[in-house]
PDB file of N, CA and C in Angstrom:
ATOM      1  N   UNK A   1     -19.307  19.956  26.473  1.00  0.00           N
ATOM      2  CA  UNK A   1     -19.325  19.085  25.325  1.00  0.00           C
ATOM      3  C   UNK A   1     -20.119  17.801  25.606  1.00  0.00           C
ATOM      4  N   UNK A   2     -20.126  17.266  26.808  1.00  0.00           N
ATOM      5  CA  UNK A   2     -20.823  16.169  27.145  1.00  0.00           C
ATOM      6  C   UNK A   2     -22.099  16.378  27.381  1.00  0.00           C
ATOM      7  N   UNK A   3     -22.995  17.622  27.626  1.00  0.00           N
ATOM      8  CA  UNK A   3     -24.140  17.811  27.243  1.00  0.00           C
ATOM      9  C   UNK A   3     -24.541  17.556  25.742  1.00  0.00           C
ATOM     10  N   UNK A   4     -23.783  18.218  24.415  1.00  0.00           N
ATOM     11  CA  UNK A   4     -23.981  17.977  23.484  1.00  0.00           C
ATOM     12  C   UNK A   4     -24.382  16.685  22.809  1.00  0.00           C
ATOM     13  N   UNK A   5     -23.335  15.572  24.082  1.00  0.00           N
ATOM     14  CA  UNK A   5     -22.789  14.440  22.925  1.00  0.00           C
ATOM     15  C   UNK A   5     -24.454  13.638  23.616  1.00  0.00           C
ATOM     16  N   UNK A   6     -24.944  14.121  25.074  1.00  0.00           N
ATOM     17  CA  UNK A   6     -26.031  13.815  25.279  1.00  0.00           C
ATOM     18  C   UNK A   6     -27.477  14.188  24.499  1.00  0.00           C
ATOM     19  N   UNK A   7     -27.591  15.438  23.977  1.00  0.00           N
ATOM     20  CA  UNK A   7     -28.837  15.760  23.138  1.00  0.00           C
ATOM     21  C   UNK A   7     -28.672  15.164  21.802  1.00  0.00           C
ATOM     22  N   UNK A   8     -27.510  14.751  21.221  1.00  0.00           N
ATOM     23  CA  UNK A   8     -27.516  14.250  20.055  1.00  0.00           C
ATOM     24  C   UNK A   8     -27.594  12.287  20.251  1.00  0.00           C
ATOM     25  N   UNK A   9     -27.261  12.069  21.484  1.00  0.00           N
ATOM     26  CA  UNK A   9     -27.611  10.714  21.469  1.00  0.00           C
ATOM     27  C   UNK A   9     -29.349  10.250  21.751  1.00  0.00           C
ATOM     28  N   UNK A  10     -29.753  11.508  22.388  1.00  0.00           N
ATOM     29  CA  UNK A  10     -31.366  11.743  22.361  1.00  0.00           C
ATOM     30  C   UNK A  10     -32.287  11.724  21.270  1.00  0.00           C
ATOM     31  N   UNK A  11     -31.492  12.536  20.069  1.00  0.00           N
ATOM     32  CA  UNK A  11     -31.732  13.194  18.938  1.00  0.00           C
ATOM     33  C   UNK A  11     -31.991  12.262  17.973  1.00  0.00           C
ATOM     34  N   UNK A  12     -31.486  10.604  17.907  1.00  0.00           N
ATOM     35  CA  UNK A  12     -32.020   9.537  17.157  1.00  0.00           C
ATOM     36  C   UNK A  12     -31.275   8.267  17.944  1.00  0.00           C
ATOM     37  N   UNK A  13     -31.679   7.664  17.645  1.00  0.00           N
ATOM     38  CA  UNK A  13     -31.219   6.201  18.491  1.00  0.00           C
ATOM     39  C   UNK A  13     -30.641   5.826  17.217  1.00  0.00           C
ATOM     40  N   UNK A  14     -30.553   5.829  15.863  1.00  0.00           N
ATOM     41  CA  UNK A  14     -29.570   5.621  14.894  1.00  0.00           C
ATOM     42  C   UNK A  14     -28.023   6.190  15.136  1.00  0.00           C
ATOM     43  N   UNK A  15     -27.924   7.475  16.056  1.00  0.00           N
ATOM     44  CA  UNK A  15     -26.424   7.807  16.260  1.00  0.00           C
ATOM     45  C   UNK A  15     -26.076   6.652  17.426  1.00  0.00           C
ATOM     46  N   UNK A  16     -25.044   6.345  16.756  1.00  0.00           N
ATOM     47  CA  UNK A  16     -24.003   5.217  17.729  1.00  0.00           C
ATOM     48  C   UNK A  16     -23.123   5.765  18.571  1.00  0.00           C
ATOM     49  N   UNK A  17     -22.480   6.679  17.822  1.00  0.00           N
ATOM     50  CA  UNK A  17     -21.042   7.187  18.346  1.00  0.00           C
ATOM     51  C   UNK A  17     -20.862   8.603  18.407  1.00  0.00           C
ATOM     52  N   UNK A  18     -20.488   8.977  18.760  1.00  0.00           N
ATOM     53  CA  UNK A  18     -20.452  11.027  18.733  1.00  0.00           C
ATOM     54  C   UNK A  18     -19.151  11.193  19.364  1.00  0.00           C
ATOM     55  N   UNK A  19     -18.053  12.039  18.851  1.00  0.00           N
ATOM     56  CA  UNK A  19     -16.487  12.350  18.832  1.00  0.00           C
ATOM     57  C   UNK A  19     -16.692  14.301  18.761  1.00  0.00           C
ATOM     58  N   UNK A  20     -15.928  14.407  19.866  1.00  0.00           N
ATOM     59  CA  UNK A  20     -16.157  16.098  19.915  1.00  0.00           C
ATOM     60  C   UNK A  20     -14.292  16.070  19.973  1.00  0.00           C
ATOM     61  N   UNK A  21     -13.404  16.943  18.777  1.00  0.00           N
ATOM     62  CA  UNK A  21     -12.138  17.552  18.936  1.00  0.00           C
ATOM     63  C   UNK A  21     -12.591  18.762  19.119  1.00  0.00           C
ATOM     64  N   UNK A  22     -12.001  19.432  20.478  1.00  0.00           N
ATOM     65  CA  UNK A  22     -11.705  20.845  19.853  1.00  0.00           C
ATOM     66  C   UNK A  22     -10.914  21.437  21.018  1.00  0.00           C
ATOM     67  N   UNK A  23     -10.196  22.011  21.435  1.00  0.00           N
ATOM     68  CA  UNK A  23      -8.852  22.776  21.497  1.00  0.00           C
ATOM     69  C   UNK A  23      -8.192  21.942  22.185  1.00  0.00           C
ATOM     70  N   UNK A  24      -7.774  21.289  20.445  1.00  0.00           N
ATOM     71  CA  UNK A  24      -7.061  19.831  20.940  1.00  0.00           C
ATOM     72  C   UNK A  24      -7.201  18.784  22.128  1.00  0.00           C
ATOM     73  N   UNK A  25      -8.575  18.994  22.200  1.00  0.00           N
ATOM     74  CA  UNK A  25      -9.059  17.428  23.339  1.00  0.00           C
ATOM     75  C   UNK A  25      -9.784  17.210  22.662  1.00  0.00           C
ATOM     76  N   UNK A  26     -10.216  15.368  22.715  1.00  0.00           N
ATOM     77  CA  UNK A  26     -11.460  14.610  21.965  1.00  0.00           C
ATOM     78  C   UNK A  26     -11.558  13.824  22.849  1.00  0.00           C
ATOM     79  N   UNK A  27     -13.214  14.400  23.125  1.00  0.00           N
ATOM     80  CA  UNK A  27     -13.795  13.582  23.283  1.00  0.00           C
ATOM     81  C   UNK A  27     -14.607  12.371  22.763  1.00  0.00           C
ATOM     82  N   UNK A  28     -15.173  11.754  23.398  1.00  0.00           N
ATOM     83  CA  UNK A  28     -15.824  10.579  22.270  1.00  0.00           C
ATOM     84  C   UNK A  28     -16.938   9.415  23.432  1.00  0.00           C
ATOM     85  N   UNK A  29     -18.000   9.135  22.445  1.00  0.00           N
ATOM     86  CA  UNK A  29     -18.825   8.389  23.709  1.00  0.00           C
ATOM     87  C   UNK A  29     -19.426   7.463  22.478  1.00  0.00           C
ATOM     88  N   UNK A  30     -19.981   6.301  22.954  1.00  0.00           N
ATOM     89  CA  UNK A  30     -20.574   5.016  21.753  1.00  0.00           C
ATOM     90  C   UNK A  30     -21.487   4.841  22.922  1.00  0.00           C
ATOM     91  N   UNK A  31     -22.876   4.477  21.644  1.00  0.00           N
ATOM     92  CA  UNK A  31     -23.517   4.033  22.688  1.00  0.00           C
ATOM     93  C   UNK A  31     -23.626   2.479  23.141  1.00  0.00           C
ATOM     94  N   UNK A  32     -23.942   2.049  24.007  1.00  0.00           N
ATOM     95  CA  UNK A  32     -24.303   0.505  24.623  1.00  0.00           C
ATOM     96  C   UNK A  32     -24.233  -0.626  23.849  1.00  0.00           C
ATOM     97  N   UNK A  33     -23.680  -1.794  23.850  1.00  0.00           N
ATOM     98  CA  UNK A  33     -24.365  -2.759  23.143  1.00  0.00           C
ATOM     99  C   UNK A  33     -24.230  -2.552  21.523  1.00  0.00           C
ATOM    100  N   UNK A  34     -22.969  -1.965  21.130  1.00  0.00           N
ATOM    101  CA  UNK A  34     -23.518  -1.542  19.450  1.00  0.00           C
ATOM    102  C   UNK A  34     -22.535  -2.717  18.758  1.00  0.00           C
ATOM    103  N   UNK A  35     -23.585  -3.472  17.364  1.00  0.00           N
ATOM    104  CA  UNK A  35     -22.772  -4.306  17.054  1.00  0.00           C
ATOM    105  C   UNK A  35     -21.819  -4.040  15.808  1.00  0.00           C
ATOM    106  N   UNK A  36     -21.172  -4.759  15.619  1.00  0.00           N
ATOM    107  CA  UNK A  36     -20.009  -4.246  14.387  1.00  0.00           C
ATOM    108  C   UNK A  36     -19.499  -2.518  14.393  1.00  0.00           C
ATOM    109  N   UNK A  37     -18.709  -2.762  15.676  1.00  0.00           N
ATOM    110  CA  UNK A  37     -18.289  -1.223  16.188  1.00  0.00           C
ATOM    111  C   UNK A  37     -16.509  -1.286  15.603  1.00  0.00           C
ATOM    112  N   UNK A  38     -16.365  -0.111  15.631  1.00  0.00           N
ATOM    113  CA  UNK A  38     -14.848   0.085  15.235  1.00  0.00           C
ATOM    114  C   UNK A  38     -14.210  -0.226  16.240  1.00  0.00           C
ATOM    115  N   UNK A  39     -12.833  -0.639  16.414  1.00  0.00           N
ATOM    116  CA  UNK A  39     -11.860  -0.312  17.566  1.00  0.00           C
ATOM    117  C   UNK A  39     -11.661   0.799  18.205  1.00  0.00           C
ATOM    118  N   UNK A  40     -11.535   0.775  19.226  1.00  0.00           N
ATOM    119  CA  UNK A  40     -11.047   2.324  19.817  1.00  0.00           C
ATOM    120  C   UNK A  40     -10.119   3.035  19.470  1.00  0.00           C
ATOM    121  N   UNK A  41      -9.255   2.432  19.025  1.00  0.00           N
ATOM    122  CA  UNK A  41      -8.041   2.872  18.893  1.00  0.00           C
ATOM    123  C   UNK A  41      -7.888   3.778  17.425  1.00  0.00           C
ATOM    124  N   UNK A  42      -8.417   3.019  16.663  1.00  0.00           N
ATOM    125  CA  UNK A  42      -8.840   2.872  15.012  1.00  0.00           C
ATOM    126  C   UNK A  42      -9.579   4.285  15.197  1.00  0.00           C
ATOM    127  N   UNK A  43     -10.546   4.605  15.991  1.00  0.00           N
ATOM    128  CA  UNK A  43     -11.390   5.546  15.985  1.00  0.00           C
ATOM    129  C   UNK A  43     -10.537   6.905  16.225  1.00  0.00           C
ATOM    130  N   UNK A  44      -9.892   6.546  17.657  1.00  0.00           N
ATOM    131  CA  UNK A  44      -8.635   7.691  18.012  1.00  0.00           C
ATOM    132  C   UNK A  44      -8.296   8.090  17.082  1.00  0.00           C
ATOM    133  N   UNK A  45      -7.634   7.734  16.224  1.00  0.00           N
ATOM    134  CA  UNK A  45      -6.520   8.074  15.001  1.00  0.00           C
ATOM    135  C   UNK A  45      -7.675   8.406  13.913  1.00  0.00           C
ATOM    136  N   UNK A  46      -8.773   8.241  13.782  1.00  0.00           N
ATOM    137  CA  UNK A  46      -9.001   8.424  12.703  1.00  0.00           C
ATOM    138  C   UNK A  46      -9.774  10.528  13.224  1.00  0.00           C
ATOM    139  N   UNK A  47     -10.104  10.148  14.402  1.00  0.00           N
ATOM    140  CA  UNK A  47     -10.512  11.587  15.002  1.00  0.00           C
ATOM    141  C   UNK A  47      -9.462  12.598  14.816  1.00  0.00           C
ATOM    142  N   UNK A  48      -8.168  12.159  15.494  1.00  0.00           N
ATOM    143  CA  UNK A  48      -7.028  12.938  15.196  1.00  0.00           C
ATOM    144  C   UNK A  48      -6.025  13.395  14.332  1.00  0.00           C
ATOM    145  N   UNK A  49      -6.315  12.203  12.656  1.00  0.00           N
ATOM    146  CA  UNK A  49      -5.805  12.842  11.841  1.00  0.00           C
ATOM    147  C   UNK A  49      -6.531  12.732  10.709  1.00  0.00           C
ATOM    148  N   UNK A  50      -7.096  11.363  10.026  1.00  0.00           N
ATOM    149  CA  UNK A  50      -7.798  11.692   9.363  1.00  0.00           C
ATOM    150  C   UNK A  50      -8.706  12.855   9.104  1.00  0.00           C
ATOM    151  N   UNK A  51      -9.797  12.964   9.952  1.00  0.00           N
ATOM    152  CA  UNK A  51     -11.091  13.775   9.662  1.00  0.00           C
ATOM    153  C   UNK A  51     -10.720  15.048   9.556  1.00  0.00           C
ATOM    154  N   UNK A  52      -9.329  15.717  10.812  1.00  0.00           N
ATOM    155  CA  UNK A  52      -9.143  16.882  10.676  1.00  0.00           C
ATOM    156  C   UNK A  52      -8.505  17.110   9.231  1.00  0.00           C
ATOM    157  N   UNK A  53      -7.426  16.098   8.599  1.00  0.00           N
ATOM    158  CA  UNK A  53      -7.233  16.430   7.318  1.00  0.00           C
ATOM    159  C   UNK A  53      -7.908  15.982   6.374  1.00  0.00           C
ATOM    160  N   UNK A  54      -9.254  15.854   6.375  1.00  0.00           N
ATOM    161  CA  UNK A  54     -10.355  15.300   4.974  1.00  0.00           C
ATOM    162  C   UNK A  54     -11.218  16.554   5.543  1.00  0.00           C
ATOM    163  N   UNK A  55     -11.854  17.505   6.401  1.00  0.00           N
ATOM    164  CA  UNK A  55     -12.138  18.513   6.750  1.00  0.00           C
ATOM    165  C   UNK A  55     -10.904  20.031   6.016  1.00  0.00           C
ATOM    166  N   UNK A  56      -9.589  19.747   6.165  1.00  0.00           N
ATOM    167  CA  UNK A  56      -8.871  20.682   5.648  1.00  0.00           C
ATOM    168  C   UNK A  56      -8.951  21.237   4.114  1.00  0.00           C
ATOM    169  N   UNK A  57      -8.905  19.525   3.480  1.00  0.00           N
ATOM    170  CA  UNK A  57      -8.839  19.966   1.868  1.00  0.00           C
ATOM    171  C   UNK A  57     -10.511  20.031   1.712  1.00  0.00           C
ATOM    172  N   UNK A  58     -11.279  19.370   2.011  1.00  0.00           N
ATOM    173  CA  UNK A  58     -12.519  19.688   1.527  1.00  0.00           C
ATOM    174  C   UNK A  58     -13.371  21.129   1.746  1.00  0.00           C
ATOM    175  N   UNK A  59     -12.412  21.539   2.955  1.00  0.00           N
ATOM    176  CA  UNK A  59     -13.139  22.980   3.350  1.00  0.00           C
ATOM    177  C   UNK A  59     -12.471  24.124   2.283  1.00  0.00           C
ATOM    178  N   UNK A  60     -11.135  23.816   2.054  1.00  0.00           N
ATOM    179  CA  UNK A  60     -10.533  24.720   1.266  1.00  0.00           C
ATOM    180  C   UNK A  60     -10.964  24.954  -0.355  1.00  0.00           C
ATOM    181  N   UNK A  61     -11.275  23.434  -0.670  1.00  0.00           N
ATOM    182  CA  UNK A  61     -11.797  23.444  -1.883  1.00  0.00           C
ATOM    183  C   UNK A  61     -13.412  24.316  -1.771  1.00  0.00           C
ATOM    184  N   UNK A  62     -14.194  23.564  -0.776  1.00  0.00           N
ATOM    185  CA  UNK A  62     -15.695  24.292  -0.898  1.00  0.00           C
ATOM    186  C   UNK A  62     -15.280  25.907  -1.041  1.00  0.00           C
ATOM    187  N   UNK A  63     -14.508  26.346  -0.155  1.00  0.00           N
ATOM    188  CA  UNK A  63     -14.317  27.969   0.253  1.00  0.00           C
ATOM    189  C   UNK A  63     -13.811  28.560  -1.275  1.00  0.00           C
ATOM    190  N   UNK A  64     -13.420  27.760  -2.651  1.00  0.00           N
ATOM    191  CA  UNK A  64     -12.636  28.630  -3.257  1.00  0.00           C
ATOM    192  C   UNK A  64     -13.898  28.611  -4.222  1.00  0.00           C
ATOM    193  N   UNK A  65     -14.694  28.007  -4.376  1.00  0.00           N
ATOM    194  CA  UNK A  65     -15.925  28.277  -5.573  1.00  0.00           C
ATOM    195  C   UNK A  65     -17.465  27.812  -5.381  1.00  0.00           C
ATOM    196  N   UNK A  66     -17.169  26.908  -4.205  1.00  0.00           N
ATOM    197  CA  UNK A  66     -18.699  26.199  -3.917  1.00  0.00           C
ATOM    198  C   UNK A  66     -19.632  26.307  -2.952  1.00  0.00           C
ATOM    199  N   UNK A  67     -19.192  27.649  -2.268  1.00  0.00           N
ATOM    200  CA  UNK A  67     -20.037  28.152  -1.352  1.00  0.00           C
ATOM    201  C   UNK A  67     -19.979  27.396   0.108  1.00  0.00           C
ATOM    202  N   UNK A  68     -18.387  26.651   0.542  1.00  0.00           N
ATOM    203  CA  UNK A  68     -17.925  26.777   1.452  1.00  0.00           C
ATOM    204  C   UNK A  68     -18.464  25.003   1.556  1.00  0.00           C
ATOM    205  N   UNK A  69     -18.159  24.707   3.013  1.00  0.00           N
ATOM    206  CA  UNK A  69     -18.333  23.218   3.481  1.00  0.00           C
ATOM    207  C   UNK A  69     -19.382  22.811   4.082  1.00  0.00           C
ATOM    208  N   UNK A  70     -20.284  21.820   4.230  1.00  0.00           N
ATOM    209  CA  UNK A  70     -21.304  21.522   5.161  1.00  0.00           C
ATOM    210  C   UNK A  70     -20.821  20.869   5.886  1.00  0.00           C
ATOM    211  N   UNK A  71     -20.751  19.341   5.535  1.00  0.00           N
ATOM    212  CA  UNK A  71     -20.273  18.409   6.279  1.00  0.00           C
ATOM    213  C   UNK A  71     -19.742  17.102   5.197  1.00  0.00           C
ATOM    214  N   UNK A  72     -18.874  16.212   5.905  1.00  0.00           N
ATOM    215  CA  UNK A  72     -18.863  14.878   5.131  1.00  0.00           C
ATOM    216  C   UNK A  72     -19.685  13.980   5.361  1.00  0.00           C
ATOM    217  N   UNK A  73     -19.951  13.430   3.812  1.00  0.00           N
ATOM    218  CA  UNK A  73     -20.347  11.917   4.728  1.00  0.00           C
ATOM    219  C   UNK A  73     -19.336  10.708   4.541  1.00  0.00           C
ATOM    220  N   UNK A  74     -19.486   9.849   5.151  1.00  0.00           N
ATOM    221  CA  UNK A  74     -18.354   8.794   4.729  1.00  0.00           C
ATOM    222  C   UNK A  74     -19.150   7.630   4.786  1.00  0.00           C
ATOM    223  N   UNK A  75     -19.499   6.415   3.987  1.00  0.00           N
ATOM    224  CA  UNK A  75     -19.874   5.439   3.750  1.00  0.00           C
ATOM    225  C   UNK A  75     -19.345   3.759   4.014  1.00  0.00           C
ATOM    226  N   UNK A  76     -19.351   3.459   5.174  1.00  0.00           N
ATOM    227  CA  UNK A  76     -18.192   2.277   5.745  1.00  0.00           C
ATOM    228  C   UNK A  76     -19.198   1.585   5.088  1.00  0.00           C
ATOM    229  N   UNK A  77     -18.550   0.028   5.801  1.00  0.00           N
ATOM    230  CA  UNK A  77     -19.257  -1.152   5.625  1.00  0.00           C
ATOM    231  C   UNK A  77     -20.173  -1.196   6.537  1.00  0.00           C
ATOM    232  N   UNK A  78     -19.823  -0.675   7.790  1.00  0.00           N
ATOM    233  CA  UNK A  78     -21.275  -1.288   8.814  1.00  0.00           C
ATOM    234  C   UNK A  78     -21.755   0.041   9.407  1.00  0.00           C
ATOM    235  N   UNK A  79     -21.570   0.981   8.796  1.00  0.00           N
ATOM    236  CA  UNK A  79     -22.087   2.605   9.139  1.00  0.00           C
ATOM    237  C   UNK A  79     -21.859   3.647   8.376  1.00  0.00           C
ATOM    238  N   UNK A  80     -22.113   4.618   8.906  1.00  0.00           N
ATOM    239  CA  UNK A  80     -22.257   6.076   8.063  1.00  0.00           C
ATOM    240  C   UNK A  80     -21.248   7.062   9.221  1.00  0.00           C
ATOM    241  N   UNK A  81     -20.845   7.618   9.229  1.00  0.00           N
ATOM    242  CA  UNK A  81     -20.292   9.002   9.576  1.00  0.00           C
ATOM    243  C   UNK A  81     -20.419  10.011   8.923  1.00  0.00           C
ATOM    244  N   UNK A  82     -20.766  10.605   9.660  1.00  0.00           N
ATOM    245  CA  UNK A  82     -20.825  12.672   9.258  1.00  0.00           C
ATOM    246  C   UNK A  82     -20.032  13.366  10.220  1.00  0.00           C
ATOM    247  N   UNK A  83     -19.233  14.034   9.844  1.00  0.00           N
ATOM    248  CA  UNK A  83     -18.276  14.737   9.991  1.00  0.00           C
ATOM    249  C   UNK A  83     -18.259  16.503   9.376  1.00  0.00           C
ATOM    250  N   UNK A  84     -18.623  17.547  10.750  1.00  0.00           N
ATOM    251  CA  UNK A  84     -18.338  18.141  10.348  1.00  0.00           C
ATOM    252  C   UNK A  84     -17.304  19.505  11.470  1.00  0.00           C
ATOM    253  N   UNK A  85     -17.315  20.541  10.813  1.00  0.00           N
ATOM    254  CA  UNK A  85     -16.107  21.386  11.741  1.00  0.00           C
ATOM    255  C   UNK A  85     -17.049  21.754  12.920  1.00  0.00           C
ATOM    256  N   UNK A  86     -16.100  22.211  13.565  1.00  0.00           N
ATOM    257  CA  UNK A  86     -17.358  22.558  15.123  1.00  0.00           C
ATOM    258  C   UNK A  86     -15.918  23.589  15.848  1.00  0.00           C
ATOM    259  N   UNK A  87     -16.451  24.462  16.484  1.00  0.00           N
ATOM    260  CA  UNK A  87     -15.481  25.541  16.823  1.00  0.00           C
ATOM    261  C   UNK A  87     -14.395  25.420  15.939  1.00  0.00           C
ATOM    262  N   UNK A  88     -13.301  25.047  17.048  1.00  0.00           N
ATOM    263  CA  UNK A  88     -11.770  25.095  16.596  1.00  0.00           C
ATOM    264  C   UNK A  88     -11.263  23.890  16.408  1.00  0.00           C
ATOM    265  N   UNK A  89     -12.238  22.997  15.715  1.00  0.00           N
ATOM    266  CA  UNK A  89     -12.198  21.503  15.590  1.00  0.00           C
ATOM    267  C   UNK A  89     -13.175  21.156  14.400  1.00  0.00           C
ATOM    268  N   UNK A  90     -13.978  19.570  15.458  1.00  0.00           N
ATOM    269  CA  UNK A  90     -14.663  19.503  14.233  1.00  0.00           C
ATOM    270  C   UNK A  90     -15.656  18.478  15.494  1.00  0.00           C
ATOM    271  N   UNK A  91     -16.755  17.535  14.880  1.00  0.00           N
ATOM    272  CA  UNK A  91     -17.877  16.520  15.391  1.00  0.00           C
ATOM    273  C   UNK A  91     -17.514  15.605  14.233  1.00  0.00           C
ATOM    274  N   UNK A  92     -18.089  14.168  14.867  1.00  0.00           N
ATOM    275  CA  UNK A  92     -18.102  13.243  14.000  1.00  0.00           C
ATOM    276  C   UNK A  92     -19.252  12.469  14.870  1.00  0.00           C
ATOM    277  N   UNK A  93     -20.094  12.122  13.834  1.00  0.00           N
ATOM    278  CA  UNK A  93     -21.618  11.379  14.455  1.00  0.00           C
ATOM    279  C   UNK A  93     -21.185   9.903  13.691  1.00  0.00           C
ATOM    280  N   UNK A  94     -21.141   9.318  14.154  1.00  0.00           N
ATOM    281  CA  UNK A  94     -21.510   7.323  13.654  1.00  0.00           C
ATOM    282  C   UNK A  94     -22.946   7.305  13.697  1.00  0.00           C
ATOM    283  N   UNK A  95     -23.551   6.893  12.444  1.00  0.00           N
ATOM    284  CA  UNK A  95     -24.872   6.458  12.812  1.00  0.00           C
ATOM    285  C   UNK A  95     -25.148   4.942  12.083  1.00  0.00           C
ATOM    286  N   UNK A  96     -26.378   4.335  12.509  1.00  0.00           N
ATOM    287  CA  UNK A  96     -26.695   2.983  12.024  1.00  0.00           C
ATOM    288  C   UNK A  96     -26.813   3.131  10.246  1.00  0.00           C
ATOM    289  N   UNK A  97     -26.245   2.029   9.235  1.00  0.00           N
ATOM    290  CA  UNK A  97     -26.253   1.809   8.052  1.00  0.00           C
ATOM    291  C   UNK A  97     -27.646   1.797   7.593  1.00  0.00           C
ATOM    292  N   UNK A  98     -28.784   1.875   8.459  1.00  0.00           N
ATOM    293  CA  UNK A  98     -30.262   1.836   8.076  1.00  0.00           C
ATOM    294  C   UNK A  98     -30.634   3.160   7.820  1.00  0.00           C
ATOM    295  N   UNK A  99     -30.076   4.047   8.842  1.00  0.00           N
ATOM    296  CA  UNK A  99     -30.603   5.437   8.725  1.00  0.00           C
ATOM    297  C   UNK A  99     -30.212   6.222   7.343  1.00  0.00           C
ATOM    298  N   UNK A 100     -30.708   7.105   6.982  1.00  0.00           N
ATOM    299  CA  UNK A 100     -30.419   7.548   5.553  1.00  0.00           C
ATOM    300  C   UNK A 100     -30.026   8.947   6.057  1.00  0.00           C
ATOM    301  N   UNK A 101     -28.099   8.948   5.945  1.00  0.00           N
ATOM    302  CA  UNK A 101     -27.923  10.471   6.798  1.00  0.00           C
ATOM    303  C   UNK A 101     -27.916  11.261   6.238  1.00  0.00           C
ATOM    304  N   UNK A 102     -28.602  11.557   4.844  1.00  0.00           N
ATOM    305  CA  UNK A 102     -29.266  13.119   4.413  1.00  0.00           C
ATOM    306  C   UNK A 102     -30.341  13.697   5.149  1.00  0.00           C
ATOM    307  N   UNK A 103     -31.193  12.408   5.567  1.00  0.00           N
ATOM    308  CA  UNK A 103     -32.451  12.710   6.645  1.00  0.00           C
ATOM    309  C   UNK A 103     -32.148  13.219   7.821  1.00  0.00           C
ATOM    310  N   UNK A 104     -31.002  12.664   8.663  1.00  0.00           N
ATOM    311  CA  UNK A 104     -30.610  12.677   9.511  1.00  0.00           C
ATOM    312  C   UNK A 104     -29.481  13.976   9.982  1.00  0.00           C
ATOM    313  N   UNK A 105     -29.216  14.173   8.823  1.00  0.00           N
ATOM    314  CA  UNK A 105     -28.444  15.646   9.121  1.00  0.00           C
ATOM    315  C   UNK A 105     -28.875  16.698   9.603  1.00  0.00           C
ATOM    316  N   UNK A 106     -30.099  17.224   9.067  1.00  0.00           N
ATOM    317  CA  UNK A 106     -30.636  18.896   9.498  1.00  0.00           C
ATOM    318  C   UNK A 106     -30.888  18.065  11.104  1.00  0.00           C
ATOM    319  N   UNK A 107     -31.396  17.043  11.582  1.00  0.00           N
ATOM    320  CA  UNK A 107     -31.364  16.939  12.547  1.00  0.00           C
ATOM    321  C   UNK A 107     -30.455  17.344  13.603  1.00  0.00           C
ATOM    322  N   UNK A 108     -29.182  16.771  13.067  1.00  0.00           N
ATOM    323  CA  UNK A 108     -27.999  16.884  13.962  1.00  0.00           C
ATOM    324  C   UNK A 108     -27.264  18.117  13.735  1.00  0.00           C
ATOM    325  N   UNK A 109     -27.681  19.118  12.634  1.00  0.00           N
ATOM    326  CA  UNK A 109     -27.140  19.957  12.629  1.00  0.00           C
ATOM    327  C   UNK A 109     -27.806  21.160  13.921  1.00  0.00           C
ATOM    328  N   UNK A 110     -29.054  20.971  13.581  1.00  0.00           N
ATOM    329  CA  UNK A 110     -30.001  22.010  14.323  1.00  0.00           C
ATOM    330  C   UNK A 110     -29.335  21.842  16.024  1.00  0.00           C
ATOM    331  N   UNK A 111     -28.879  20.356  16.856  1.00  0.00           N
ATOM    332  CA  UNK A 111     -28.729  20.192  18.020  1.00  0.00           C
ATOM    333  C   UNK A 111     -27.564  21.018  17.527  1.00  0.00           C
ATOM    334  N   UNK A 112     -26.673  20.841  17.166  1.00  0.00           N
ATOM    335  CA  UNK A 112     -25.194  21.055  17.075  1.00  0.00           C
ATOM    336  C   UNK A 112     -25.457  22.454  17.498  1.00  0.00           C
ATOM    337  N   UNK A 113     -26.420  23.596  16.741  1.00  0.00           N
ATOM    338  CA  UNK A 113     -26.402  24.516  16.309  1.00  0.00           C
ATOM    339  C   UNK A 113     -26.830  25.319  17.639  1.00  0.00           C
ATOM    340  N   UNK A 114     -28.253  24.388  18.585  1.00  0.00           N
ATOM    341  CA  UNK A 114     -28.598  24.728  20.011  1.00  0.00           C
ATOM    342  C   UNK A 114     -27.323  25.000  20.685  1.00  0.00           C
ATOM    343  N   UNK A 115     -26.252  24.310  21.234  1.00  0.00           N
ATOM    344  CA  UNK A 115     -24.996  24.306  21.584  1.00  0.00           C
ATOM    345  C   UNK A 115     -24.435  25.181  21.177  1.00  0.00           C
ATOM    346  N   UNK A 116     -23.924  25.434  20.114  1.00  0.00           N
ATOM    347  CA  UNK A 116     -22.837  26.636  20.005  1.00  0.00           C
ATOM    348  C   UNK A 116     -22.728  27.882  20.569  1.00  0.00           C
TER     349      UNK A 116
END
């Protein structure tokens, strides 16, 4: 997993943060120096229950008529997250509020996709 969280921190200098759950361990790495960062803690909890349950209903809903789930995005004040399932879990990318993460997705999907 820590190869991954390395090609995707390669993959744009806009990803900040990269969070890998999956059989029930999370990992998680930020990069250097990043300003207006979340708490750690804040992040923990949001890896461990949020995302897996905003991943649950949104996957269930895509799966019953809309041709299933891609990913989320989520829109903070000082960033973007994308969030999506990954094995028996899920990824969550932080990237900079400059980057535009529709652009930035097929990117991170394609690494994601090298990995699996």
């Amino acid at each position: 997993m820590n190869k991954l969280i390395d090609k995707l921190f390669k993959a744009s200098n806009s990803i900040r943060y990269v969070a890998i759950y999956h059989d029930n361990k999370l990992i998680s790495q930020q990069r250097p120096n990043i300003e207006d960062a979340s708490f750690s803690d804040s992040d923990k909890h949001e890896e461990l229950f949020v995302y897996p349950a905003m991943l649950k209903i949104a996957g269930q809903r895509g799966r019953l008529d809309c041709g299933g789930l891609d990913y989320i995005i989520i829109s903070y004040g000082n960033f973007y997250q994308i969030i999506q399932e990954f094995k028996s879990g899920h990824i969550s990318i932080c990237i900079d509020k400059e980057q535009n993460p529709i652009e930035l997705e097929p990117i991170i999907t394609k690494v994601i996709a090298s990995c699996r």
